[in-house]
PDB file of N, CA and C in Angstrom:
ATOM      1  N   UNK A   1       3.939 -28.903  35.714  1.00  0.00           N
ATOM      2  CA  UNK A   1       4.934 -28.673  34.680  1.00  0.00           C
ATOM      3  C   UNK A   1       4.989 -27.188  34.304  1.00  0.00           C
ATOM      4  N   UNK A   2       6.337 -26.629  34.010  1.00  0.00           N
ATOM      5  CA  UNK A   2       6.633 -25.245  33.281  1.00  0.00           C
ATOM      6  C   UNK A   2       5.749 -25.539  32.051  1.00  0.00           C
ATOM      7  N   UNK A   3       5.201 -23.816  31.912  1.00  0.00           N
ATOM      8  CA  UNK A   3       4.399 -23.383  30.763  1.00  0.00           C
ATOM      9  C   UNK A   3       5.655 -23.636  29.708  1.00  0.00           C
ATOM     10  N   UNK A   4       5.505 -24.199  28.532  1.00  0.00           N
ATOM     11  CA  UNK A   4       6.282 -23.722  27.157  1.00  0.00           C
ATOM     12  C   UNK A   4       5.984 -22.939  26.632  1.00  0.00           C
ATOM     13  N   UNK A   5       7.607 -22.201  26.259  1.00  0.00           N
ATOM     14  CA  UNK A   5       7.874 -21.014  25.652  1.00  0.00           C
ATOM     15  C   UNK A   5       6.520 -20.270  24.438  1.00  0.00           C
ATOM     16  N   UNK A   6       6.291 -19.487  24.006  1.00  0.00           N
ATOM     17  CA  UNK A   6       6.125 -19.804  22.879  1.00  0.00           C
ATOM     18  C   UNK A   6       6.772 -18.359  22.099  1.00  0.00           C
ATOM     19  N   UNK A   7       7.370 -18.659  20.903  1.00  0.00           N
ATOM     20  CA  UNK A   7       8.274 -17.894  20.340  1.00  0.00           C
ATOM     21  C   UNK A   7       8.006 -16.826  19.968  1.00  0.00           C
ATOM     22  N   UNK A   8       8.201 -15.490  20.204  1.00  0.00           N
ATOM     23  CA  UNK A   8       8.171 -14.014  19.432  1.00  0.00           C
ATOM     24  C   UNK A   8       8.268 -13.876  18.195  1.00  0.00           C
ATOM     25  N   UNK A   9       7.033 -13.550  17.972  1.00  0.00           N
ATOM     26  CA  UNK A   9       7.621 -12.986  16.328  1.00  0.00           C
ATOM     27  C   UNK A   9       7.112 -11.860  16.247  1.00  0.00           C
ATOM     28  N   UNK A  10       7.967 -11.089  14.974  1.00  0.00           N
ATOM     29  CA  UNK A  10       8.019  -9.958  15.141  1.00  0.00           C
ATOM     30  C   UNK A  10       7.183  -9.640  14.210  1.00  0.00           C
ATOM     31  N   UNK A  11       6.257  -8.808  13.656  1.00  0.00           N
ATOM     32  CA  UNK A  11       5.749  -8.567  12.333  1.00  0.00           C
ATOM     33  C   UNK A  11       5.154  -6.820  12.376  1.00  0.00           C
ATOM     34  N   UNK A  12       6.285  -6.594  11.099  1.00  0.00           N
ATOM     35  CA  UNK A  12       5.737  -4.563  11.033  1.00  0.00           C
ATOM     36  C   UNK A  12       4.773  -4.559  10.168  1.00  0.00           C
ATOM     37  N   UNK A  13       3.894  -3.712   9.924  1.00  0.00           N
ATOM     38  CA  UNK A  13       2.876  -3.593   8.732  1.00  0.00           C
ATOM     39  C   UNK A  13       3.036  -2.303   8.316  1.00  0.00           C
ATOM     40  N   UNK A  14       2.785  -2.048   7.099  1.00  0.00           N
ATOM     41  CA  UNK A  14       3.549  -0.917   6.061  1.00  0.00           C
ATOM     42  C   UNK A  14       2.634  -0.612   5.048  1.00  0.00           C
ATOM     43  N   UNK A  15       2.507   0.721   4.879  1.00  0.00           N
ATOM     44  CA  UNK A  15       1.047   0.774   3.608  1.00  0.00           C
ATOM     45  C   UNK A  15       0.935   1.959   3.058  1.00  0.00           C
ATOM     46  N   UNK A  16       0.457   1.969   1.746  1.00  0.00           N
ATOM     47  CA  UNK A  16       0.533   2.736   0.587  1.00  0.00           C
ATOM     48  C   UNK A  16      -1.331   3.522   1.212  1.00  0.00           C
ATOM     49  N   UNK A  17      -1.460   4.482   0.011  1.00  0.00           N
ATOM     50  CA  UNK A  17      -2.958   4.209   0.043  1.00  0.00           C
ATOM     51  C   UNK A  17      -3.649   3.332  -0.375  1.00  0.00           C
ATOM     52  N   UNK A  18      -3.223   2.114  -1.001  1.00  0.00           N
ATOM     53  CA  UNK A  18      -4.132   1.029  -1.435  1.00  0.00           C
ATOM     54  C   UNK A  18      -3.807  -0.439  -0.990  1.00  0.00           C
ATOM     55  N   UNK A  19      -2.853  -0.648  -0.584  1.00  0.00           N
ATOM     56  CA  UNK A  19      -2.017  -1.503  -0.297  1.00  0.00           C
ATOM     57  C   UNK A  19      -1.674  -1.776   1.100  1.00  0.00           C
ATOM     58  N   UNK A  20      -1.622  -2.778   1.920  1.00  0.00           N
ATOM     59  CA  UNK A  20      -0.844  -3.335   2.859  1.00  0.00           C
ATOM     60  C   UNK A  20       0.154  -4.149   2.566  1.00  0.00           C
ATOM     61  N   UNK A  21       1.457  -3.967   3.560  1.00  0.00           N
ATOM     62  CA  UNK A  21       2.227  -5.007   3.694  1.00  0.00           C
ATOM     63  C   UNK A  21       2.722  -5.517   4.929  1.00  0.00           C
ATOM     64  N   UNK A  22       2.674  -7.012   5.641  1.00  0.00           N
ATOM     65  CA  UNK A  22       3.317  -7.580   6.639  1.00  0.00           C
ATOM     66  C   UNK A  22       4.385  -8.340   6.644  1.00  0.00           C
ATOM     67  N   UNK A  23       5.389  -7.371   7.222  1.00  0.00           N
ATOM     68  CA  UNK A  23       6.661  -8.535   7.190  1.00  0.00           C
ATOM     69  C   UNK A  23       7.375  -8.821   8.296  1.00  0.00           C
ATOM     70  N   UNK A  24       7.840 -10.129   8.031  1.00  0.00           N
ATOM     71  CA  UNK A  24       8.685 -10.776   9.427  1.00  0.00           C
ATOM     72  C   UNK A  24       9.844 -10.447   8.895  1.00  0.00           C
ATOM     73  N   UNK A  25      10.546  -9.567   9.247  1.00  0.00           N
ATOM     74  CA  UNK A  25      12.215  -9.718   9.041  1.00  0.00           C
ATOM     75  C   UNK A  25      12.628 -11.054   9.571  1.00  0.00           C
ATOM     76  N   UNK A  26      12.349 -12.141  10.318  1.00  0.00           N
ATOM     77  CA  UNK A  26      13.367 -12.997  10.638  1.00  0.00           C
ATOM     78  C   UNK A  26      13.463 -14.018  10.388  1.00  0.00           C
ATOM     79  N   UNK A  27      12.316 -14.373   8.971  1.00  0.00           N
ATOM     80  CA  UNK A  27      12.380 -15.010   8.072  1.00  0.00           C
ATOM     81  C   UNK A  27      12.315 -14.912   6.967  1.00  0.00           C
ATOM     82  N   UNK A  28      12.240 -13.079   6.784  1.00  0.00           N
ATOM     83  CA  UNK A  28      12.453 -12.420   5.329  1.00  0.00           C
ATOM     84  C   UNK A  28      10.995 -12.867   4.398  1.00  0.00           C
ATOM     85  N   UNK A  29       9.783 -13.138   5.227  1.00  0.00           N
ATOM     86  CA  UNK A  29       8.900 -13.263   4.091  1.00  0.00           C
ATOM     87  C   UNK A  29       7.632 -12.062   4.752  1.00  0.00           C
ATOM     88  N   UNK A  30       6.556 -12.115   3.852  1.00  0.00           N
ATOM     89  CA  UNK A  30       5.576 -11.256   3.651  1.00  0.00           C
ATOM     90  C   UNK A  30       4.756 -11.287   3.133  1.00  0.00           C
ATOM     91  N   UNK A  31       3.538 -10.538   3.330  1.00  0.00           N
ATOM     92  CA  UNK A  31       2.605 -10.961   3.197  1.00  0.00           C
ATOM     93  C   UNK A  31       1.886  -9.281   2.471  1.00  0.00           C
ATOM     94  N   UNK A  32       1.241  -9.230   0.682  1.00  0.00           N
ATOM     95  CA  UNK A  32       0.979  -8.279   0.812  1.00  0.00           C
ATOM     96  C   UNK A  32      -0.663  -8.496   0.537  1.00  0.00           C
ATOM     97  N   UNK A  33      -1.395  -7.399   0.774  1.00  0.00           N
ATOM     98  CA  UNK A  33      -2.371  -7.961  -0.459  1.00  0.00           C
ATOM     99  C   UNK A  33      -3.106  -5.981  -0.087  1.00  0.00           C
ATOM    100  N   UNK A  34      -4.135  -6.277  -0.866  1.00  0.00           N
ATOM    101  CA  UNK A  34      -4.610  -4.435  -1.633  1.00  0.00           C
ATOM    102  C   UNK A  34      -4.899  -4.289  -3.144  1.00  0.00           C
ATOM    103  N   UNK A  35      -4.655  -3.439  -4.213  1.00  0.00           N
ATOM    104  CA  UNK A  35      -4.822  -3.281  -4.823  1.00  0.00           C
ATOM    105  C   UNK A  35      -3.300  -3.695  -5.550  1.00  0.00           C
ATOM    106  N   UNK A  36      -3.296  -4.499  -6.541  1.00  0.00           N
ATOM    107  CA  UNK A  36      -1.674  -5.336  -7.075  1.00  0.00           C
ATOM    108  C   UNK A  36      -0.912  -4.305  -8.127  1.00  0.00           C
ATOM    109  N   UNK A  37      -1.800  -3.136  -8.530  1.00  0.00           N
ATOM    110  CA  UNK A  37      -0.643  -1.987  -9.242  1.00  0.00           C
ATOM    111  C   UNK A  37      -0.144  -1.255  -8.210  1.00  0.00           C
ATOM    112  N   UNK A  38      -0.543  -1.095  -6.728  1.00  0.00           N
ATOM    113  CA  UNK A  38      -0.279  -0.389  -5.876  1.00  0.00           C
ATOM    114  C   UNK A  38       0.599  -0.780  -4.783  1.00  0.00           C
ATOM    115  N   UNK A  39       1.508  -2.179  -5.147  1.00  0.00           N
ATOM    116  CA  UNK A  39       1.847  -2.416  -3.836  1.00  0.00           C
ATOM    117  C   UNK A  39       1.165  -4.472  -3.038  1.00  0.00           C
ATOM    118  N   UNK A  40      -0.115  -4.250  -3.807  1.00  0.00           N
ATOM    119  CA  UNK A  40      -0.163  -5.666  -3.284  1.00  0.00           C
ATOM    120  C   UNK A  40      -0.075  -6.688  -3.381  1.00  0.00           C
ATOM    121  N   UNK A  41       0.554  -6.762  -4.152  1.00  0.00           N
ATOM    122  CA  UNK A  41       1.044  -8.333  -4.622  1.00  0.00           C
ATOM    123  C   UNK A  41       3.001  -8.529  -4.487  1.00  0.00           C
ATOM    124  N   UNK A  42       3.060  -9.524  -3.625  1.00  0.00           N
ATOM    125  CA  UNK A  42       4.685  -9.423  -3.635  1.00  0.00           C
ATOM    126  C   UNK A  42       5.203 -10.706  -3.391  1.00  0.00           C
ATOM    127  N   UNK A  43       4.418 -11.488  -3.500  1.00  0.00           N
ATOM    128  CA  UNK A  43       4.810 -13.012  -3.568  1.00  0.00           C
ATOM    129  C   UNK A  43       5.930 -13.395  -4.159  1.00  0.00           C
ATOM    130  N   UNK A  44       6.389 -13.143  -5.039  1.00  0.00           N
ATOM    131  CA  UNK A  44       7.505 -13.623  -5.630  1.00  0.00           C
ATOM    132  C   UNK A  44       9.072 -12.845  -5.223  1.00  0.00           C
ATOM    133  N   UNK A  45       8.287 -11.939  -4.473  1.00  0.00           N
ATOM    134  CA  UNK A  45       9.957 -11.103  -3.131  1.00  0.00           C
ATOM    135  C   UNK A  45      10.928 -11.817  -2.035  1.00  0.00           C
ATOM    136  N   UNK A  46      11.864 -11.905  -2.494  1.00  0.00           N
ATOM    137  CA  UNK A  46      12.324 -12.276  -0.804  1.00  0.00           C
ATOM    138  C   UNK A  46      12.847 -11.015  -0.189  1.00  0.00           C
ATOM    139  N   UNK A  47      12.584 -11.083   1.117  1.00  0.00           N
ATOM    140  CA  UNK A  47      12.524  -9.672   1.754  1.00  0.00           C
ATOM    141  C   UNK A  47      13.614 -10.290   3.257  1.00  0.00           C
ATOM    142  N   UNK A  48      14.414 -11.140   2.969  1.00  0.00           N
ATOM    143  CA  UNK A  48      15.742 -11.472   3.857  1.00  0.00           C
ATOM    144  C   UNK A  48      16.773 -10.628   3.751  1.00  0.00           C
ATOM    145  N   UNK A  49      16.856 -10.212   4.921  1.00  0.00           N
ATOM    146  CA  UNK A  49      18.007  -8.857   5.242  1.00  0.00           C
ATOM    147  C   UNK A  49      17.500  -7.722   5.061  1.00  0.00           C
ATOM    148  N   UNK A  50      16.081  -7.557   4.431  1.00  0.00           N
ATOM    149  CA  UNK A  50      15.681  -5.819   4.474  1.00  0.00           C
ATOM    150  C   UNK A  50      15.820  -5.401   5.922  1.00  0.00           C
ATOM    151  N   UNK A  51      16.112  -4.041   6.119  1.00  0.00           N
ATOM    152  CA  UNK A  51      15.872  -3.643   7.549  1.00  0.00           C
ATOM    153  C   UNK A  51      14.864  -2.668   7.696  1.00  0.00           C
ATOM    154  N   UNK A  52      14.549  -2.321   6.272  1.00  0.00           N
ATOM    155  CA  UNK A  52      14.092  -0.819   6.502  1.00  0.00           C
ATOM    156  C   UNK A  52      12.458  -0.697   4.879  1.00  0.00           C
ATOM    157  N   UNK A  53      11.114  -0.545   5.670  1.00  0.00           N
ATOM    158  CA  UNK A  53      10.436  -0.612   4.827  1.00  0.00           C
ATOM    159  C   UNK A  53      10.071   0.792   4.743  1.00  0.00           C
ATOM    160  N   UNK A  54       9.478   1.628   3.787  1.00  0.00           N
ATOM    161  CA  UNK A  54       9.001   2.654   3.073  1.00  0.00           C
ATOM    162  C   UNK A  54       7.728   2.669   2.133  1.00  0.00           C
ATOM    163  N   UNK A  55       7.268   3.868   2.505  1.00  0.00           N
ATOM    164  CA  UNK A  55       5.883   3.487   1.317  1.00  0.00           C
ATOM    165  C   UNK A  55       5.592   5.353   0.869  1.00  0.00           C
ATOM    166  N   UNK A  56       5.661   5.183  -0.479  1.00  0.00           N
ATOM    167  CA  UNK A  56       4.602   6.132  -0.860  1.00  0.00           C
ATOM    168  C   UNK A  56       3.333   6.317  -1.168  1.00  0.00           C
ATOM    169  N   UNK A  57       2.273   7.071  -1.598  1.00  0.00           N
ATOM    170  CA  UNK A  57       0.445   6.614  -1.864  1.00  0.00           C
ATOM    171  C   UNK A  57       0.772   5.547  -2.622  1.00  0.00           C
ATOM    172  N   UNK A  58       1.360   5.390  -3.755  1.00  0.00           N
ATOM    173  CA  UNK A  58       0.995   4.354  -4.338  1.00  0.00           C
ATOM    174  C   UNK A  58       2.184   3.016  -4.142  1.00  0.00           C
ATOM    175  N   UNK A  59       3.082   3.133  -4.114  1.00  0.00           N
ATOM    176  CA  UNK A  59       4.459   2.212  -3.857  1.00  0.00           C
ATOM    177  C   UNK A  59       4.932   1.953  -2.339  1.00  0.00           C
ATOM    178  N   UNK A  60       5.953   0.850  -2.519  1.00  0.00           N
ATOM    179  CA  UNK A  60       7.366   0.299  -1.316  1.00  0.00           C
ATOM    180  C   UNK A  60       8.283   0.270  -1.602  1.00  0.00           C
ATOM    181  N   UNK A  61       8.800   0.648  -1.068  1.00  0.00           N
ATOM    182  CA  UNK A  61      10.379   0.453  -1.298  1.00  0.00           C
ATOM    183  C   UNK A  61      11.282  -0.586   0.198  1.00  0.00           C
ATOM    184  N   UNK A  62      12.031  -1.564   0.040  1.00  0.00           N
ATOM    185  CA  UNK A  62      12.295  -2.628   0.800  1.00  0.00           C
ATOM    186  C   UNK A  62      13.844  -2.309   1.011  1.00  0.00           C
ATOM    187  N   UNK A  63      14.558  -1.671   1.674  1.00  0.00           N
ATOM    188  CA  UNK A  63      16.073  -1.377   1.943  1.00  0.00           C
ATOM    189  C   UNK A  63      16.623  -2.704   2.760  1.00  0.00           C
ATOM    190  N   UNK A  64      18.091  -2.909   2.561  1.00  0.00           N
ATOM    191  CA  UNK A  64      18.626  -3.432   3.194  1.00  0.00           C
ATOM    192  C   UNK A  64      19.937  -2.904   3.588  1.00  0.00           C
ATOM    193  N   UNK A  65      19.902  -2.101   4.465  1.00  0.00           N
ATOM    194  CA  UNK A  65      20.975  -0.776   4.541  1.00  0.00           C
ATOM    195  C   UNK A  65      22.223  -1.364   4.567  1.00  0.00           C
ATOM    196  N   UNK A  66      21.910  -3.318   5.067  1.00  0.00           N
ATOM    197  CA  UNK A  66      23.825  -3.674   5.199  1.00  0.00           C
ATOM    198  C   UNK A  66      24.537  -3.699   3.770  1.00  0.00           C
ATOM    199  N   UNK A  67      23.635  -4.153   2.465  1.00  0.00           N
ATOM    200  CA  UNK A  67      24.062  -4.467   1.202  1.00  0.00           C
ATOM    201  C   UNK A  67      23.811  -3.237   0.696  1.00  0.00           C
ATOM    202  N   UNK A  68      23.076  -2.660   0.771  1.00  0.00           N
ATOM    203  CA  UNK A  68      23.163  -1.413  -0.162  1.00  0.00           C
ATOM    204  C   UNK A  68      21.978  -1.662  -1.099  1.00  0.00           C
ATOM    205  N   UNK A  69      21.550  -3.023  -0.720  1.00  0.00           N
ATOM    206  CA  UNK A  69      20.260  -3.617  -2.179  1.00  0.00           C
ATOM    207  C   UNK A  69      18.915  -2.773  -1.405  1.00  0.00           C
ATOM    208  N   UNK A  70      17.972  -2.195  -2.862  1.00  0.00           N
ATOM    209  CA  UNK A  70      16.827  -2.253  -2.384  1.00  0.00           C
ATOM    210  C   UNK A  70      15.739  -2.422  -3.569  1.00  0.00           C
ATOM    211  N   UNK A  71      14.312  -2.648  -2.716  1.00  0.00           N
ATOM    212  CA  UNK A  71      13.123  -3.475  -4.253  1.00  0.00           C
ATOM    213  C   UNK A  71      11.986  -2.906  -4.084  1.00  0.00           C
ATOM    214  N   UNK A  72      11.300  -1.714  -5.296  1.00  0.00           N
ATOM    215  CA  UNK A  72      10.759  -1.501  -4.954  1.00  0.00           C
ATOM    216  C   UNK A  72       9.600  -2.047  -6.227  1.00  0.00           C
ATOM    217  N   UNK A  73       8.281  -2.103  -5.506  1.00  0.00           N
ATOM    218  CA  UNK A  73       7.251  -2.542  -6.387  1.00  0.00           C
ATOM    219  C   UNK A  73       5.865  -1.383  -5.507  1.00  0.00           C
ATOM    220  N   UNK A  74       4.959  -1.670  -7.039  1.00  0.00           N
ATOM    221  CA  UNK A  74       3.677  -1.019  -7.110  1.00  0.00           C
ATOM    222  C   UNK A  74       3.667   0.035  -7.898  1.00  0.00           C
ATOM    223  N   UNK A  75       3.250   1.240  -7.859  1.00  0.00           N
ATOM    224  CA  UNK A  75       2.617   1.909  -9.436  1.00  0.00           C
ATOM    225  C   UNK A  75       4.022   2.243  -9.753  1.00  0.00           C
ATOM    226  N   UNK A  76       4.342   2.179 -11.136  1.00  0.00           N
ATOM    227  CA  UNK A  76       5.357   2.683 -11.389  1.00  0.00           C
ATOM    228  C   UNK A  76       5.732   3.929 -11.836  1.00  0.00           C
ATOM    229  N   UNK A  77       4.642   4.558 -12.058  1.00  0.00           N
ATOM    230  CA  UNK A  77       4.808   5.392 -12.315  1.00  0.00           C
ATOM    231  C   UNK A  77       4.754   6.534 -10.966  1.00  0.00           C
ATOM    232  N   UNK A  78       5.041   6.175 -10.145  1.00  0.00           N
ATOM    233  CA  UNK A  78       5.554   6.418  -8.936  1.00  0.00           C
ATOM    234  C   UNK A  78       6.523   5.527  -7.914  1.00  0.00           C
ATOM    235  N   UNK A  79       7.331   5.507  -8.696  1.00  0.00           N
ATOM    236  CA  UNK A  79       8.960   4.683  -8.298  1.00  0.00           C
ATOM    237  C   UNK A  79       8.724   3.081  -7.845  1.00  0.00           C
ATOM    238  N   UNK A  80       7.327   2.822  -8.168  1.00  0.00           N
ATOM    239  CA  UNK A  80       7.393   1.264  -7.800  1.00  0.00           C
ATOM    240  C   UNK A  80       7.930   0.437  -8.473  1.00  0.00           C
ATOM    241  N   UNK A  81       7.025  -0.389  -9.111  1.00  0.00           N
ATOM    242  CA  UNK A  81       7.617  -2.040 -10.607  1.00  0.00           C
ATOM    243  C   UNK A  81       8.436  -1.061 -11.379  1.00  0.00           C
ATOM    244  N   UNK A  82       9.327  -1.608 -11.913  1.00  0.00           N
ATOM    245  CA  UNK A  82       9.978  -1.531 -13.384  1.00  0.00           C
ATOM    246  C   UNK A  82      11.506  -0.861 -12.878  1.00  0.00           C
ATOM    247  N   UNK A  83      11.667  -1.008 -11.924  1.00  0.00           N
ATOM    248  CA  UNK A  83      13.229  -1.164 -11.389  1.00  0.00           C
ATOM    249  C   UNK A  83      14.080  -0.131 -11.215  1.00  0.00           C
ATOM    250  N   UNK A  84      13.046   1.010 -10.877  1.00  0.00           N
ATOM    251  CA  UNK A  84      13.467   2.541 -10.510  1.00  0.00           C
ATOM    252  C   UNK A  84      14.604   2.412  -9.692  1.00  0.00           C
ATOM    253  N   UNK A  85      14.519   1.375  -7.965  1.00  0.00           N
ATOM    254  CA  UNK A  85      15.788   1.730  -7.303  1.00  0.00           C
ATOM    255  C   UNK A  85      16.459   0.148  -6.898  1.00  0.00           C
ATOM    256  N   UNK A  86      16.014  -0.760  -8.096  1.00  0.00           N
ATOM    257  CA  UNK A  86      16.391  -2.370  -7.862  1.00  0.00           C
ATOM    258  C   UNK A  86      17.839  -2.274  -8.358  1.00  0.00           C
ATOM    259  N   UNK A  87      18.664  -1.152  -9.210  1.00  0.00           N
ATOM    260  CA  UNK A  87      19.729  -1.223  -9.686  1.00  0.00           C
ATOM    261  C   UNK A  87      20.774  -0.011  -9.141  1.00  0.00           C
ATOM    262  N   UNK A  88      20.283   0.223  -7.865  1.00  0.00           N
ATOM    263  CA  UNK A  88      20.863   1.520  -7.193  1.00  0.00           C
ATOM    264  C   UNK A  88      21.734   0.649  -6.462  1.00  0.00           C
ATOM    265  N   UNK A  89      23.167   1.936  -5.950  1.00  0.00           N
ATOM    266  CA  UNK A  89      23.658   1.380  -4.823  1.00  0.00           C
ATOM    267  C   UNK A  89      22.900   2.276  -3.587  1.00  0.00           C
ATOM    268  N   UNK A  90      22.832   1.885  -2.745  1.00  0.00           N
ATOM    269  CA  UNK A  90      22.486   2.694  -1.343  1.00  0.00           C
ATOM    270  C   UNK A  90      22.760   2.147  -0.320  1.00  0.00           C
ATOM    271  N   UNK A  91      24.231   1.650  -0.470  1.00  0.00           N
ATOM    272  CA  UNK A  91      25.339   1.129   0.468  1.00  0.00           C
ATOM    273  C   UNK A  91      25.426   3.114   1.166  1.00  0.00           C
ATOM    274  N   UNK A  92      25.776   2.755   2.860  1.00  0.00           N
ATOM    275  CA  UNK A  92      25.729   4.179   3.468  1.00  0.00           C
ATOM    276  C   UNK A  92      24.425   5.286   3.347  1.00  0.00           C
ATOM    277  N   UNK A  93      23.461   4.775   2.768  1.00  0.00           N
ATOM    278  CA  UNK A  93      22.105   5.566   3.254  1.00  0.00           C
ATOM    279  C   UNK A  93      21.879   5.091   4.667  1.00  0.00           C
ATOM    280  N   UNK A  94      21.745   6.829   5.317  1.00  0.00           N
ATOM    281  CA  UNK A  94      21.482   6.863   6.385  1.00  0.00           C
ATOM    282  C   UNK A  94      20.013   6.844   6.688  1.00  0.00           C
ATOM    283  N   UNK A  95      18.906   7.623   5.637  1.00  0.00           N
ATOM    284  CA  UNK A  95      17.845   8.106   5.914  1.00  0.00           C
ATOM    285  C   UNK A  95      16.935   8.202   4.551  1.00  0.00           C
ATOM    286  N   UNK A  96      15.738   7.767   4.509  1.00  0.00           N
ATOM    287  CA  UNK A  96      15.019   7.251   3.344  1.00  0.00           C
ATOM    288  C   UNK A  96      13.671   8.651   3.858  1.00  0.00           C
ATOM    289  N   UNK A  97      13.251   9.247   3.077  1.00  0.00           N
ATOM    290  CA  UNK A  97      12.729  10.026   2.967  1.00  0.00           C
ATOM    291  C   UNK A  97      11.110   9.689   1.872  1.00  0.00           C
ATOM    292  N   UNK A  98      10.113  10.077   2.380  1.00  0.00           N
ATOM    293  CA  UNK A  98       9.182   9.450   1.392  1.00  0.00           C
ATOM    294  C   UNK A  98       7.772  11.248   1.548  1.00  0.00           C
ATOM    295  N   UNK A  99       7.418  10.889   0.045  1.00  0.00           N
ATOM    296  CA  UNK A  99       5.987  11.702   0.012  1.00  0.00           C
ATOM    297  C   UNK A  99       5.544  10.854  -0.620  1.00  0.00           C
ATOM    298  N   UNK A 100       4.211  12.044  -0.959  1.00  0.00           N
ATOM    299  CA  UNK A 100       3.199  11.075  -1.405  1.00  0.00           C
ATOM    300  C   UNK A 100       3.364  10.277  -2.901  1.00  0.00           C
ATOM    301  N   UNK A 101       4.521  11.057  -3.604  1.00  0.00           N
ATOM    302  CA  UNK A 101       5.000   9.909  -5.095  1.00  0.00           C
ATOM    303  C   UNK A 101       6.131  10.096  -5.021  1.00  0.00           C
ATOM    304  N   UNK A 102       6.994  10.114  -4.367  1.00  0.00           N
ATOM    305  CA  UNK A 102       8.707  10.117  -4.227  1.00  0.00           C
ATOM    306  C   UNK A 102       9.545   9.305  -3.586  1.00  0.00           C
ATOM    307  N   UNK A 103      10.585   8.690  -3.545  1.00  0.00           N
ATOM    308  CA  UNK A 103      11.277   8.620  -2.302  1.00  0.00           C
ATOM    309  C   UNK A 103      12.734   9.374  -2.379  1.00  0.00           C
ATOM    310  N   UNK A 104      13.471   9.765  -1.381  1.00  0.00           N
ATOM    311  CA  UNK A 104      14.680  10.280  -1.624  1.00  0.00           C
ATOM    312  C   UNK A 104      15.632   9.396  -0.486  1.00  0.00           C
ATOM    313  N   UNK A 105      16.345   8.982  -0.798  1.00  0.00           N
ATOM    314  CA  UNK A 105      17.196   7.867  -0.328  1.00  0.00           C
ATOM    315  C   UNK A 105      18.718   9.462   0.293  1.00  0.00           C
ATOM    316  N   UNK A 106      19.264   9.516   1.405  1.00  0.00           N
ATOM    317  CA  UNK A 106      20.252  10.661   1.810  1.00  0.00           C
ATOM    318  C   UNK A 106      21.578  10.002   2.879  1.00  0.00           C
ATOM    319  N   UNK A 107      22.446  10.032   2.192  1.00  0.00           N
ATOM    320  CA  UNK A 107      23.387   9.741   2.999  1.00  0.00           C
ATOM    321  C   UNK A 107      24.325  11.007   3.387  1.00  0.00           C
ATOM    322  N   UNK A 108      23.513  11.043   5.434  1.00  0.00           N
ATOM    323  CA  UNK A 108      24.111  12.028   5.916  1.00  0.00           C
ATOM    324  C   UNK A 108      25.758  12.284   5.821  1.00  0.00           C
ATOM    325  N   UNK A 109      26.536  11.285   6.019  1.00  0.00           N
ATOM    326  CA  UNK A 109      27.956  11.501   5.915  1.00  0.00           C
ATOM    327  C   UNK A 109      28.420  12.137   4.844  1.00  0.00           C
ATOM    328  N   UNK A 110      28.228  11.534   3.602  1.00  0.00           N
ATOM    329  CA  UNK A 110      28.563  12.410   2.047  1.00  0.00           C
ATOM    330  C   UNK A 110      27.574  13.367   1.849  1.00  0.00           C
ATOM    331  N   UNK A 111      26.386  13.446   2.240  1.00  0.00           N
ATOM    332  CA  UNK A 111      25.917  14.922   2.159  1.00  0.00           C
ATOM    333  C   UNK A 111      25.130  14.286   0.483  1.00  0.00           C
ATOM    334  N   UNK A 112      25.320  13.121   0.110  1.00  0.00           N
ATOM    335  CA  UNK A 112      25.331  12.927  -1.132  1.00  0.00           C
ATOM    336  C   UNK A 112      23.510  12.304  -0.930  1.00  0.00           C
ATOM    337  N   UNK A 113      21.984  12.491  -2.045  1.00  0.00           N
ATOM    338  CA  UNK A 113      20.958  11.995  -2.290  1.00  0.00           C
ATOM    339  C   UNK A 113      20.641  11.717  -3.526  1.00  0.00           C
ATOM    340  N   UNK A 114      19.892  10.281  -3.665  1.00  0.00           N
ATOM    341  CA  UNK A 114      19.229  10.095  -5.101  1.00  0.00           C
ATOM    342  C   UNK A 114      17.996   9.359  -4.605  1.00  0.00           C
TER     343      UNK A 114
END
């Protein structure tokens, strides 16, 4: 008998300095764990349709370049929890830019960043 398939999955891993994160885009879930002001705790995220993950030392940021939505969690006082870029548009970001406590979100066409 033919061997059965067995299915691909895809999984990126993404990390702060304290923090890991694993996600399957192709079922939009994840897995974080680390230090939980930094990034590791995200259980209560759905991460369906992100395309694009980011991390600073202490934070993530979760893009979904088709909607324009993005979520970021961990210290906040470095753009993580408390909804720094959960109420942004970043419909047409081309390019997400990160240091060690920043992110800068740049859309090459308008020349336009926040």
């Amino acid at each position: 008998p033919a061997p059965t398939p067995v299915p691909t999955i895809s999984i990126d891993v993404y990390g702060t300095g304290s923090s890991l994160m694993a996600l399957n885009k192709n079922s939009g879930k994840a897995l974080c764990w680390g230090r939980t002001g930094y990034g590791g705790k995200c259980d209560d995220m759905d991460f369906h349709g992100v395309t694009n993950v980011y991390s600073t030392r202490s934070a993530f940021m979760a893009l979904d370049k088709n909607s324009g939505k993005a979520q970021c969690w961990g210290h906040s006082g470095w753009y993580g929890s408390g909804g720094k870029c959960d109420n942004r548009d970043f419909l047409g970001v081309t390019d997400v830019y990160s240091t060690g406590g920043a992110f800068m979100a740049l859309n090459k066409n308008s020349g336009k960043a926040q």
